[in-house]
Protein backbone atom coordinates (compact mmCIF):
# COMPACT_ATOMS: atom_id res chain seq x y z
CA UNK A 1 -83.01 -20.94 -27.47
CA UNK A 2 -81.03 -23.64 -29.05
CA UNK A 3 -78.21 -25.42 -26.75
CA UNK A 4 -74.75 -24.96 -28.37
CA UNK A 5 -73.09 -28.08 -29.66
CA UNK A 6 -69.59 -29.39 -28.20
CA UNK A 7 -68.04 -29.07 -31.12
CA UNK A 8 -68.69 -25.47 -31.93
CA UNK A 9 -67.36 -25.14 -28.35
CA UNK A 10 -64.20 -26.63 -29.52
CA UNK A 11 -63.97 -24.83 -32.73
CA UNK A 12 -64.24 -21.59 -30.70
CA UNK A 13 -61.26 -22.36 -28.48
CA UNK A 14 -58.95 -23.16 -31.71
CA UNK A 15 -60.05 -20.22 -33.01
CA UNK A 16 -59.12 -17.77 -29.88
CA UNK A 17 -55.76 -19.82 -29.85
CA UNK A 18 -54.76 -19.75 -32.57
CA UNK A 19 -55.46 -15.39 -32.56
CA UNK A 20 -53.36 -15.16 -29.35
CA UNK A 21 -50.30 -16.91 -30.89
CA UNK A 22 -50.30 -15.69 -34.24
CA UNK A 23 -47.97 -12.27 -33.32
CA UNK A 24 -45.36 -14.66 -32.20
CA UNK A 25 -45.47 -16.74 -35.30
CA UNK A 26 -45.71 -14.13 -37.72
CA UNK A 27 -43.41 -12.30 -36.01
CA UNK A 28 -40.67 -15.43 -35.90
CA UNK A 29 -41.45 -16.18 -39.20
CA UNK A 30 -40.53 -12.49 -40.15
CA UNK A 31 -37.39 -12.57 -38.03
CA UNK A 32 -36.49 -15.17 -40.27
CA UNK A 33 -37.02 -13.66 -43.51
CA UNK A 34 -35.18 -10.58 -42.41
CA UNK A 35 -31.56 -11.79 -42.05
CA UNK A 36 -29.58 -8.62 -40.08
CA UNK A 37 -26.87 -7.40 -41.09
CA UNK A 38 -23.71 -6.97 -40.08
CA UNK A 39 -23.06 -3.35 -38.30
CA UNK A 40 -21.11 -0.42 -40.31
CA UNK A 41 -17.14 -0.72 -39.69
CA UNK A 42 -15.90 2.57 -37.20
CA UNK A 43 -12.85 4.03 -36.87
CA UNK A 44 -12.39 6.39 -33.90
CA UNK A 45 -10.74 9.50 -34.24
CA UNK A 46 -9.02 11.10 -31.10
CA UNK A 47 -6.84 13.95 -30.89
CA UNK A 48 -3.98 15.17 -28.69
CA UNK A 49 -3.56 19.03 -29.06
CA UNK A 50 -1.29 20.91 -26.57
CA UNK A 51 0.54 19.87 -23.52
CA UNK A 52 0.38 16.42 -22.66
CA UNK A 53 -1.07 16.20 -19.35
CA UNK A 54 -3.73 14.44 -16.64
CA UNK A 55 -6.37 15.47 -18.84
CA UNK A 56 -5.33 13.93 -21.91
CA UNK A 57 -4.06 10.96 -20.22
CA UNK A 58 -7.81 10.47 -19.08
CA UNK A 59 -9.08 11.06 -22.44
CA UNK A 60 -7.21 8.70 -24.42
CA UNK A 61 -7.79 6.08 -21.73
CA UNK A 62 -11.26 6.24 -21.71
CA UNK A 63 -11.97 6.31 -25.33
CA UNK A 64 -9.36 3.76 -26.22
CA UNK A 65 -11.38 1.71 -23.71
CA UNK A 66 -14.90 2.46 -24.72
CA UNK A 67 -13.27 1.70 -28.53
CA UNK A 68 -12.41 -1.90 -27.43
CA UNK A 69 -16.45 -2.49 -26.07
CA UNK A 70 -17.24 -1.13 -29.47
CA UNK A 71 -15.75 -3.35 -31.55
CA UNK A 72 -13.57 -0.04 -33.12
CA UNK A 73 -11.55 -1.62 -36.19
CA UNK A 74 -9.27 1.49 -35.67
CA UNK A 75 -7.99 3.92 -33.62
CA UNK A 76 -6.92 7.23 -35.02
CA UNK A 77 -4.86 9.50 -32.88
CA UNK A 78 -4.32 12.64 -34.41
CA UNK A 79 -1.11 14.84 -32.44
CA UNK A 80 0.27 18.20 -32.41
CA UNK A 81 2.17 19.00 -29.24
CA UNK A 82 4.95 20.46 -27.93
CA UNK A 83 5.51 17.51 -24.90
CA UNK A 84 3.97 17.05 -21.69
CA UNK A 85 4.54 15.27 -18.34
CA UNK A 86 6.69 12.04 -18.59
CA UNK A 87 4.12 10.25 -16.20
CA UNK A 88 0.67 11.20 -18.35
CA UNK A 89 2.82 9.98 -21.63
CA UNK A 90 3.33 7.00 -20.04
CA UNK A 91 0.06 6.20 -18.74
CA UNK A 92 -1.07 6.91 -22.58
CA UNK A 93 1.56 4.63 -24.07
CA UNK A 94 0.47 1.47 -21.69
CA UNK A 95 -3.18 2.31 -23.01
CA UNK A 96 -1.91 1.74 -26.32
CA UNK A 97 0.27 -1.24 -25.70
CA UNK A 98 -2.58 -3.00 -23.69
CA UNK A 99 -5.60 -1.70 -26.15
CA UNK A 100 -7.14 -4.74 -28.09
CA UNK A 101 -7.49 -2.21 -31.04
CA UNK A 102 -4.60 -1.04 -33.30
CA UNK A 103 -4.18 2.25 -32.62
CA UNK A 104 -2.70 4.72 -35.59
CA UNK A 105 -0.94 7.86 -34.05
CA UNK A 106 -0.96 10.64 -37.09
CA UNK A 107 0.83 14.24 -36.76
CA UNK A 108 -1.51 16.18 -38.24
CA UNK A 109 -2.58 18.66 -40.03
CA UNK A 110 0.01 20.14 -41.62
CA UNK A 111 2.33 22.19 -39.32
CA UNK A 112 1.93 20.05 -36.33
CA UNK A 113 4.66 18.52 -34.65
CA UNK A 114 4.76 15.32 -32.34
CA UNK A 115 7.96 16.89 -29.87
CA UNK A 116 9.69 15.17 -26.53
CA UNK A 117 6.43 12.90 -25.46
CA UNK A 118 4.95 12.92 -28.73
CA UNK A 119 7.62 11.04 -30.28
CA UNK A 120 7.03 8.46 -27.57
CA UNK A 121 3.13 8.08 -28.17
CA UNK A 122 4.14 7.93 -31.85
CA UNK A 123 6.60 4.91 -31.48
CA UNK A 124 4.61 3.25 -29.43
CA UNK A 125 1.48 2.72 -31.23
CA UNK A 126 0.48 0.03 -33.91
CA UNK A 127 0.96 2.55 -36.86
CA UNK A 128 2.93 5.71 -37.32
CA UNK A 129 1.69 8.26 -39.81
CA UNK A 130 2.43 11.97 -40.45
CA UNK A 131 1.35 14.31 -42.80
CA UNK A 132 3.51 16.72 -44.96
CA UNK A 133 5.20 19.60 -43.37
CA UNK A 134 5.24 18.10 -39.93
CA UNK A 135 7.78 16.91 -37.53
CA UNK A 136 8.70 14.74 -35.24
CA UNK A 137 12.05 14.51 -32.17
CA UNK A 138 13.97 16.65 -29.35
CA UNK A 139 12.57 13.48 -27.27
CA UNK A 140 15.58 15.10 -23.98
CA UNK A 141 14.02 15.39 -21.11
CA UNK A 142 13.80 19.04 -20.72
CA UNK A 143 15.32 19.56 -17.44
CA UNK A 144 18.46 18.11 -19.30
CA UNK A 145 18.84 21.19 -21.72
CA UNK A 146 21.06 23.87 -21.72
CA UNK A 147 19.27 26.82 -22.36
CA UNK A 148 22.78 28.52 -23.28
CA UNK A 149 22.85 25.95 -25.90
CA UNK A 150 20.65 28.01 -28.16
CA UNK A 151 22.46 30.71 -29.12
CA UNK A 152 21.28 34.10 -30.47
CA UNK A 153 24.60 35.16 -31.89
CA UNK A 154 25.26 34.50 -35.22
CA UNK A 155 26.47 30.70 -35.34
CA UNK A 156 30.01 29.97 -36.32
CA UNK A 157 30.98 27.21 -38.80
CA UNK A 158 30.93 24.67 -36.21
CA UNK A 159 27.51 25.32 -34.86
CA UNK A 160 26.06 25.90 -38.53
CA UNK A 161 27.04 22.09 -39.63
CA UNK A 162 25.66 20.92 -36.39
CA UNK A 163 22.56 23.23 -37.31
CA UNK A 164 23.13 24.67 -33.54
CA UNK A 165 21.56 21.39 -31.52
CA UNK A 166 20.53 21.92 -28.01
CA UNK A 167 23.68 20.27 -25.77
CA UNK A 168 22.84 18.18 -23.14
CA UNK A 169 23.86 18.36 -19.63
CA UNK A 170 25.16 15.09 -18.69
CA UNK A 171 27.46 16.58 -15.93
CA UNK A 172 26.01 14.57 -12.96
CA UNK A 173 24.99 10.72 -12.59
CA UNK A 174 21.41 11.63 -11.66
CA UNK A 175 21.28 13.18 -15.26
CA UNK A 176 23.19 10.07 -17.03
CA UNK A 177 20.33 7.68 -15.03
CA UNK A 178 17.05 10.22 -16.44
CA UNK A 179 18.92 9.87 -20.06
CA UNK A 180 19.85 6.45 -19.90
CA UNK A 181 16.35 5.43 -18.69
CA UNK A 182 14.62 7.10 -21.43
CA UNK A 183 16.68 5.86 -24.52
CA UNK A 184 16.19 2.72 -22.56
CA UNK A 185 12.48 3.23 -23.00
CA UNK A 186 12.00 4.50 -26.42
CA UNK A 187 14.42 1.70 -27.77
CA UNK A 188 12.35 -0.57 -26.35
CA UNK A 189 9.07 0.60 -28.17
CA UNK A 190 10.65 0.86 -31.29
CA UNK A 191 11.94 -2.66 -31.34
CA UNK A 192 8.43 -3.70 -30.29
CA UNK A 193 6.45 -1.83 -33.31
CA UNK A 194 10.11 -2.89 -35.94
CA UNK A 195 10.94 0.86 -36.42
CA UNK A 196 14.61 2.79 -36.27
CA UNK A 197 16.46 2.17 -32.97
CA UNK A 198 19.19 4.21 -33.76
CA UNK A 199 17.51 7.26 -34.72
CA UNK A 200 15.07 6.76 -31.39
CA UNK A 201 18.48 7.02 -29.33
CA UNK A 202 19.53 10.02 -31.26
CA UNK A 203 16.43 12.14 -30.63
CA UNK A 204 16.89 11.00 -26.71
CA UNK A 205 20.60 12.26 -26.80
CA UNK A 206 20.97 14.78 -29.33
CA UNK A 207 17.36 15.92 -28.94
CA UNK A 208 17.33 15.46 -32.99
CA UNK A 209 14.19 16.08 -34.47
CA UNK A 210 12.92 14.78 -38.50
CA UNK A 211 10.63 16.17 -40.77
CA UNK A 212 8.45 13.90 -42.16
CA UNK A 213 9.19 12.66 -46.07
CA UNK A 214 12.94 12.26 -43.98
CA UNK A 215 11.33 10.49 -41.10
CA UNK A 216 10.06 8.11 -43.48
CA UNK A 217 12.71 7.87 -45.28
CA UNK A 218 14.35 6.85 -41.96
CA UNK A 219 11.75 4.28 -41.33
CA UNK A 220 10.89 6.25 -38.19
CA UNK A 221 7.21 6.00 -39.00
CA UNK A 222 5.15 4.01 -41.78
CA UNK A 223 2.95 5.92 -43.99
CA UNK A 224 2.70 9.48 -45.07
CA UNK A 225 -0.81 10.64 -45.66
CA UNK A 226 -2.52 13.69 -46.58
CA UNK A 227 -5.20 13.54 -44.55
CA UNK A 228 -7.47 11.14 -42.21
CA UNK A 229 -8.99 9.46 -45.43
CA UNK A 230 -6.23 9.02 -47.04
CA UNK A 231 -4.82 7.16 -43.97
CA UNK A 232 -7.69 4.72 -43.82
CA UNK A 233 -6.70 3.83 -47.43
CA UNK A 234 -3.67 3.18 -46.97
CA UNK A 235 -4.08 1.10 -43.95
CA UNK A 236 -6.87 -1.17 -45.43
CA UNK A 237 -5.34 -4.91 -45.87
CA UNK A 238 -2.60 -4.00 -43.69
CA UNK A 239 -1.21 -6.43 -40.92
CA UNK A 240 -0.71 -5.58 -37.83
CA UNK A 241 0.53 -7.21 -34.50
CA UNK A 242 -1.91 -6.40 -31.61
CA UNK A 243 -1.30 -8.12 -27.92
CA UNK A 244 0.87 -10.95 -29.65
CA UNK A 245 -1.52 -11.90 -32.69
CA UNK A 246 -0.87 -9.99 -36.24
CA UNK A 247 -4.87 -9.13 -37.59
CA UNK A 248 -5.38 -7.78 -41.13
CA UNK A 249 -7.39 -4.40 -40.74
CA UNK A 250 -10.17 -3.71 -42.95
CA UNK A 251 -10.94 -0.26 -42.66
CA UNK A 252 -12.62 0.70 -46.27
CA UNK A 253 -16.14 1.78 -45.97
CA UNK A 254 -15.87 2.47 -42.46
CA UNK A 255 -17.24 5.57 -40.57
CA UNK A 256 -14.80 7.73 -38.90
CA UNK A 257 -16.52 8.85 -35.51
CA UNK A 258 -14.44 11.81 -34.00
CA UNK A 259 -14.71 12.05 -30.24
CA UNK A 260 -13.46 15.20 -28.71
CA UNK A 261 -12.98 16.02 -25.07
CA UNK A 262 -15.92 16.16 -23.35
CA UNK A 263 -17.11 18.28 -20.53
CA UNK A 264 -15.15 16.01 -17.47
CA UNK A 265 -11.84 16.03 -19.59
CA UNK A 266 -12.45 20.41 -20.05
CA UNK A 267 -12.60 20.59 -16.31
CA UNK A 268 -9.81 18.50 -15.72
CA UNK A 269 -7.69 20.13 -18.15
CA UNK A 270 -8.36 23.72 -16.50
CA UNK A 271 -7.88 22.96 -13.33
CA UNK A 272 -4.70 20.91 -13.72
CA UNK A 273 -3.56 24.24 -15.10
CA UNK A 274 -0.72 25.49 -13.01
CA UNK A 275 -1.30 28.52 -13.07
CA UNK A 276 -5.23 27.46 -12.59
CA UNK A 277 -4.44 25.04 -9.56
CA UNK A 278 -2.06 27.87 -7.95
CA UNK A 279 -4.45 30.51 -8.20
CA UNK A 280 -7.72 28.11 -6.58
CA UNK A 281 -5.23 27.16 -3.87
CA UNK A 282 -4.65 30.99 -2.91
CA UNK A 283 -8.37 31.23 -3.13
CA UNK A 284 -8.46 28.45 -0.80
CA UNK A 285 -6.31 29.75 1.28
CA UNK A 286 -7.27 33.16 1.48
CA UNK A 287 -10.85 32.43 1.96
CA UNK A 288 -10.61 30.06 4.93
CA UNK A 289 -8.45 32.64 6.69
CA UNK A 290 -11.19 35.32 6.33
CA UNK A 291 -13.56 32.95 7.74
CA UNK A 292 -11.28 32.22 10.41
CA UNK A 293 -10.36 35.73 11.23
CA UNK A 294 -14.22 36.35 10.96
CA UNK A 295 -16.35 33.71 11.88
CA UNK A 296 -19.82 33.33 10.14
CA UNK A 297 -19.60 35.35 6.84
CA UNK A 298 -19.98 31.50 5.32
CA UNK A 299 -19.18 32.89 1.74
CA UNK A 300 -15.46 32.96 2.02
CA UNK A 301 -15.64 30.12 4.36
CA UNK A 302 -17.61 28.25 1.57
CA UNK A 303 -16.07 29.16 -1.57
CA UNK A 304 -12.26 28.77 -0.14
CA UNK A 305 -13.06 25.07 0.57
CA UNK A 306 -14.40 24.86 -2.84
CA UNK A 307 -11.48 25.90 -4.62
CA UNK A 308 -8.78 24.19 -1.72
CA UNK A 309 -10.09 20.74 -2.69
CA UNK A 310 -10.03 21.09 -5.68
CA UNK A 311 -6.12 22.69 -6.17
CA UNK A 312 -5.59 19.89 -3.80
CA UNK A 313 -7.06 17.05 -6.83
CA UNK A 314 -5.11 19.29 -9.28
CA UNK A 315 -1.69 18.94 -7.22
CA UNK A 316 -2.81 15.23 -6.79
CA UNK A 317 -2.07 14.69 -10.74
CA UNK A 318 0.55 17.04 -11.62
CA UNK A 319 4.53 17.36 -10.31
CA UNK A 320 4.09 19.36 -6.96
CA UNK A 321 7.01 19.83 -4.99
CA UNK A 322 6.29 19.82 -1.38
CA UNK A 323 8.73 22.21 -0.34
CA UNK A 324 7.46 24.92 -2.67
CA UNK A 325 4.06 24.49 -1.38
CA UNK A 326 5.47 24.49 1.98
CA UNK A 327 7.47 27.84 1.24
CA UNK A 328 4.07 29.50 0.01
CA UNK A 329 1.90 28.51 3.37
CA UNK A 330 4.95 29.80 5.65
CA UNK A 331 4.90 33.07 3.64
CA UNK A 332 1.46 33.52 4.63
CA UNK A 333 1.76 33.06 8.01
CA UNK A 334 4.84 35.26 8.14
CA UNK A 335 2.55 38.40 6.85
CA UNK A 336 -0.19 37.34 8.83
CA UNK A 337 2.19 37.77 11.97
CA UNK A 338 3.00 40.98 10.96
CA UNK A 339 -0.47 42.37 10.85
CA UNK A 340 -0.18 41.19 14.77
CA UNK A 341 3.25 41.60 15.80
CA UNK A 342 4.49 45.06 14.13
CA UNK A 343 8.23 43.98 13.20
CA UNK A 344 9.60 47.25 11.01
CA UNK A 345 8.72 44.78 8.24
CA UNK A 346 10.90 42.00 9.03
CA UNK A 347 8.09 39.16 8.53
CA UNK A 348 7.02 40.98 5.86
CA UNK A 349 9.76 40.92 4.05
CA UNK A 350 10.55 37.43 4.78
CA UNK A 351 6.73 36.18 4.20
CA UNK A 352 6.92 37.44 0.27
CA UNK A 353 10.55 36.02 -0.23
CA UNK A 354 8.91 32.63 1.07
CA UNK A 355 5.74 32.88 -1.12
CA UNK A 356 7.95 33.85 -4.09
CA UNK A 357 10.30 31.58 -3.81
CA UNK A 358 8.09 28.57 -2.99
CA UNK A 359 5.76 29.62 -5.81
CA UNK A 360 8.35 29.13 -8.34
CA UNK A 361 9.30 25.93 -7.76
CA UNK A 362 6.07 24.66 -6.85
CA UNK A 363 6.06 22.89 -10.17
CA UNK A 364 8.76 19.92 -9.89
CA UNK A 365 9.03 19.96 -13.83
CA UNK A 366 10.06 22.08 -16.50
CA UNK A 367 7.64 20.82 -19.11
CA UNK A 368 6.37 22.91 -21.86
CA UNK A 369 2.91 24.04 -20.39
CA UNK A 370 3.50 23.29 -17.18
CA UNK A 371 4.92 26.02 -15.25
CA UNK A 372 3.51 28.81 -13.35
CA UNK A 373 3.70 32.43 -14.87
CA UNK A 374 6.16 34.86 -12.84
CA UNK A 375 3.70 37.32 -13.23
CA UNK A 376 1.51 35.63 -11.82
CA UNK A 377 3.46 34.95 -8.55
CA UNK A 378 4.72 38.74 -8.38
CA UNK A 379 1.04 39.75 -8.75
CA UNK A 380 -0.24 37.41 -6.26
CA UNK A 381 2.79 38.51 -3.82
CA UNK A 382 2.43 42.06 -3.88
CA UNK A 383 -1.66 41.52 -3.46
CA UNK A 384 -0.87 39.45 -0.37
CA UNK A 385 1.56 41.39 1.16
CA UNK A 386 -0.68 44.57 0.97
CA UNK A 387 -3.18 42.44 2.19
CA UNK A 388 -2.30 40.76 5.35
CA UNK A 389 0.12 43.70 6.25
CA UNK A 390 -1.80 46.13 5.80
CA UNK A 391 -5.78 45.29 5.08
CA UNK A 392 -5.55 42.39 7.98
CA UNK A 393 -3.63 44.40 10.29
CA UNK A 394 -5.83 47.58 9.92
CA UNK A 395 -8.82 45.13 10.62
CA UNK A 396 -7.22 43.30 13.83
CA UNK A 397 -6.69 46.50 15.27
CA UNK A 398 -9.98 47.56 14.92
CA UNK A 399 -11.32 44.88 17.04
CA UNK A 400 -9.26 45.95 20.01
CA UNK A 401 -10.99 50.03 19.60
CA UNK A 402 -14.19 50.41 22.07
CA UNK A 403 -17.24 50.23 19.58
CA UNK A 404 -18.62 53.96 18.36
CA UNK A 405 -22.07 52.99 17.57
CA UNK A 406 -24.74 50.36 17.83
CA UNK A 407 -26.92 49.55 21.24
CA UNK A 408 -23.33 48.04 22.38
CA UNK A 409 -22.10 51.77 22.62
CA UNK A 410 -24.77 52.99 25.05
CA UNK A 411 -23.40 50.64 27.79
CA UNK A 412 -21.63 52.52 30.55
CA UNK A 413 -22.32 55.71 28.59
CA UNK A 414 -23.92 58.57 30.81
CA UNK A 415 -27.25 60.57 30.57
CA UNK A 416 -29.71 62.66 32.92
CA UNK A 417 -33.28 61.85 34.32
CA UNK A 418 -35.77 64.38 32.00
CA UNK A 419 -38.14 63.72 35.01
CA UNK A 420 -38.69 62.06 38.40
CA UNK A 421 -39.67 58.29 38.48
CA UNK A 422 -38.70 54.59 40.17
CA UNK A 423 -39.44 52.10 37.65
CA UNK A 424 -40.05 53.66 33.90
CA UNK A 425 -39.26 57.00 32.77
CA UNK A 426 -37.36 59.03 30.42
CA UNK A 427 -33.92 59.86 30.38
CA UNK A 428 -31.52 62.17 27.45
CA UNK A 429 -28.21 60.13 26.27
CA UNK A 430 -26.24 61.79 23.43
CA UNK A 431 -28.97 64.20 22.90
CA UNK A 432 -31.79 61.69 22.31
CA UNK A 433 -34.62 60.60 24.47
CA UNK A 434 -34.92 57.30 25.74
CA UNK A 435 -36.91 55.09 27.75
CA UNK A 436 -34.94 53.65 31.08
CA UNK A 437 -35.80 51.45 33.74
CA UNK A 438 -34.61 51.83 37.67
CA UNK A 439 -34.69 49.96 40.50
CA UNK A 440 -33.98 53.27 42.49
CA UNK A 441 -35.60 56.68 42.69
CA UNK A 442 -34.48 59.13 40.35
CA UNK A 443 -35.21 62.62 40.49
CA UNK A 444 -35.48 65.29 37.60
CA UNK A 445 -31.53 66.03 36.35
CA UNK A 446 -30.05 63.44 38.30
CA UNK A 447 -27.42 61.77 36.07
CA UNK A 448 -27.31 58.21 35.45
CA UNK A 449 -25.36 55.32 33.74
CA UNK A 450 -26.41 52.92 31.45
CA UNK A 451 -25.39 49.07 32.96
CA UNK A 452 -27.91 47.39 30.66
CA UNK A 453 -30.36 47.09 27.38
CA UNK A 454 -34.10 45.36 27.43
CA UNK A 455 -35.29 45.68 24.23
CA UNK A 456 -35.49 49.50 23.52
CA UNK A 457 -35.40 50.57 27.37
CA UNK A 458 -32.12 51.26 29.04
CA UNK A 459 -31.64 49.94 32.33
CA UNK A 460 -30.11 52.85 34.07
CA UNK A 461 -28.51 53.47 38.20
CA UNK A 462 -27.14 56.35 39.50
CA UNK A 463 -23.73 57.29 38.61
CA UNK A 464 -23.05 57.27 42.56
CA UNK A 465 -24.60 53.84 43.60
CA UNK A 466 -22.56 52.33 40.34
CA UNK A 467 -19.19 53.49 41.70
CA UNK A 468 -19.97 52.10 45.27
CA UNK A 469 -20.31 49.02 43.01
């Protein structure tokens, strides 16, 4: 065998080198040859539909914030509501204010309307767009309206030029402080996006409302567009001011990614239901007291806690007043007292007015979409009342009856000996024969009395010996 040379040795070496790094030069050198490009331009597309509440408040939030990691050029928000709770408007207007990307509020489709909080969320953001045959106003707060205001007689002259608007109540100073603080507030947005001041004060006051070609005519918004694409091409090369610092948004050719509520903002938005969070807190209620009342059925127990905590979340977002609640959870125990102390109806009575009463104005607002059905309440009053009157009561009273059957039933019942014996024999108790255990001697017909049970044997004395007991 020939020896191998040094230098072959070497050339080996090179060789396996140069193998093991050539993936990372190729694969530089191909990095470099394939420039990347720059990533497609998105738009997100929200939407507020219905009620403005917790759960949208959460959903614009999140997405405007997950927008601003994304490097979103826009933010569409398309509205149709009727209002909503001052506090979730306001948590979605600081959103907007504070979001590093413009945000475009649009009424849309045709037919929607951006009422009472709407108008706010419109003002607010970067651009205001509507389509045709939308509107926008009647930004009152609604406790503030007279309802007699809206008459259905036929309008006289008077009321015909004024085209019947909804008066408001300014008859106290707590009223003159909720209007003055919200014209206060919408003035202020609409100097801060350069849109009508006056008109903002008139929809606060008058609870005015525009159609759109008017609103723009008004300067109340910017752009009226058919549609979502039609919006983006109108926007494109428009400036914008955004946290101090006007940008120039280029939004053609960009993808429109529409984001709907997903499966945490559904929940929240059913059980921040009034009518939802009343009815889980009755639940609640209701099933903890049957567990009470009867310790260890651990269904009622389980699924009242259940639904208590989470009314109790639901009441932690939406406009609870106290006393109401307070009201409801006296009128429970007041026809739970009854069931125990018989009063010709007199807690009753007073139990159901409390529930009703403190079920109505459990909801401190009168926001459209957030009260609490009144039939509903009388439904849920009558079933209580029948319920801890007379389904409790019936049951309490139960307890206190001797017990009819079980092994329980044979104690201190009496029988007679079928036969003579001193430990184990056989005795007949309510015409069935049993085995029985004595200390004493018991003789054939001899009655006896049950003091015990071992199993399936009695443990039986003499009726005589247990009364000298």
């Amino acid at each position: 065998m020939q020896a191998i040379k040094p230098i072959n040795i070497v050339m080996v070496l090179q060789a396996i080198v140069m193998i093991l790094l050539s993936p990372l030069v190729f694969g530089q050198n191909h990095n470099l040859e394939k420039p990347q490009g720059d990533p497609p331009k998105r738009i997100i597309q929200l939407q507020i539909d219905g009620p403005v509440g917790p759960a949208t408040s959460d959903y614009i939030a999140r997405n405007l914030e997950k927008a601003a990691d994304e490097n979103a050029v826009l933010i569409i928000i398309r509205i149709d509501t009727p209002g909503g709770l001052d506090t979730s408007m306001r948590d979605i207007i600081k959103k907007i204010i504070a979001s590093p990307v413009p945000v475009a509020s649009y009424v849309g489709p045709g037919g929607a309307r951006a009422a009472s909080a709407g108008t706010y969320i419109l003002y607010a953001s970067h651009i205001a767009a509507m389509a045709p045959a939308t509107n926008l106003g009647a930004a009152t707060p609604v406790q503030l309206i007279d309802p007699g205001s809206f008459s259905k007689d036929k309008p006289t002259e008077k009321e015909s030029e004024e085209h019947q608007k909804p008066k408001v109540i300014l008859d106290d100073p707590m009223a003159h402080k909720v209007i003055n603080d919200a014209v206060a507030y919408i003035r202020g947005l609409a100097k801060m996006r350069g849109r009508n001041e006056q008109w903002a004060e008139k929809a606060v006051r008058e609870a005015a409302s525009l159609p759109s070609e008017e609103a723009l005519r008004h300067h109340v918004i910017d752009l009226l567009a058919e549609n979502e694409a039609d919006l983006i091409q109108q926007v494109h090369q428009r400036k914008v001011n955004v946290l101090g610092q006007e940008i120039t948004l280029l939004t053609s050719g960009a993808i429109i990614e529409k984001r709907v509520p997903d499966w945490r903002s559904e929940l929240l938005s059913v059980i921040t239901n009034p009518n939802v969070a009343y009815i889980l807190m009755l639940v609640g209620m209701y099933g903890l007291i049957l567990e009470f009342s009867n310790p260890g059925s651990i269904v009622p127990g389980t699924v009242g806690a259940i639904s208590l905590l989470l009314a109790l979340y639901a009441f932690q977002v939406l406009p609870v007043n106290y006393a109401g609640m307070a009201l409801i959870i006296l009128g429970i125990a007041l026809m739970i007292t009854e069931a125990f102390v018989p009063s010709i109806g007199i807690l009753g009575l007073g139990g159901v007015a409390s529930f009703v009463i403190g079920s109505v104005i459990l909801m401190d607002t009168d926001a459209p979409g957030f009260g609490i059905n009144l039939g509903l309440v009388g439904g849920f009053a009558l079933s209580s009342a029948l319920f801890f009157i007379l389904a409790l009561g019936l049951l309490i009273k139960s307890r206190s009856k001797p017990i009819v059957c079980g092994r329980e039933e044979l104690i201190g019942e009496s029988g007679v000996a079928l036969e003579d014996f001193s430990d184990i024999g056989m005795i007949r108790i309510h015409s069935e024969r049993w085995r029985a255990k004595t200390a004493k001697v018991l003789h054939k017909n001899e009655e006896v009395t049950v003091y015990g049970i071992d199993g399936l044997t009695l443990l039986v004395t003499r009726d005589q010996q247990q009364k000298e007991e």
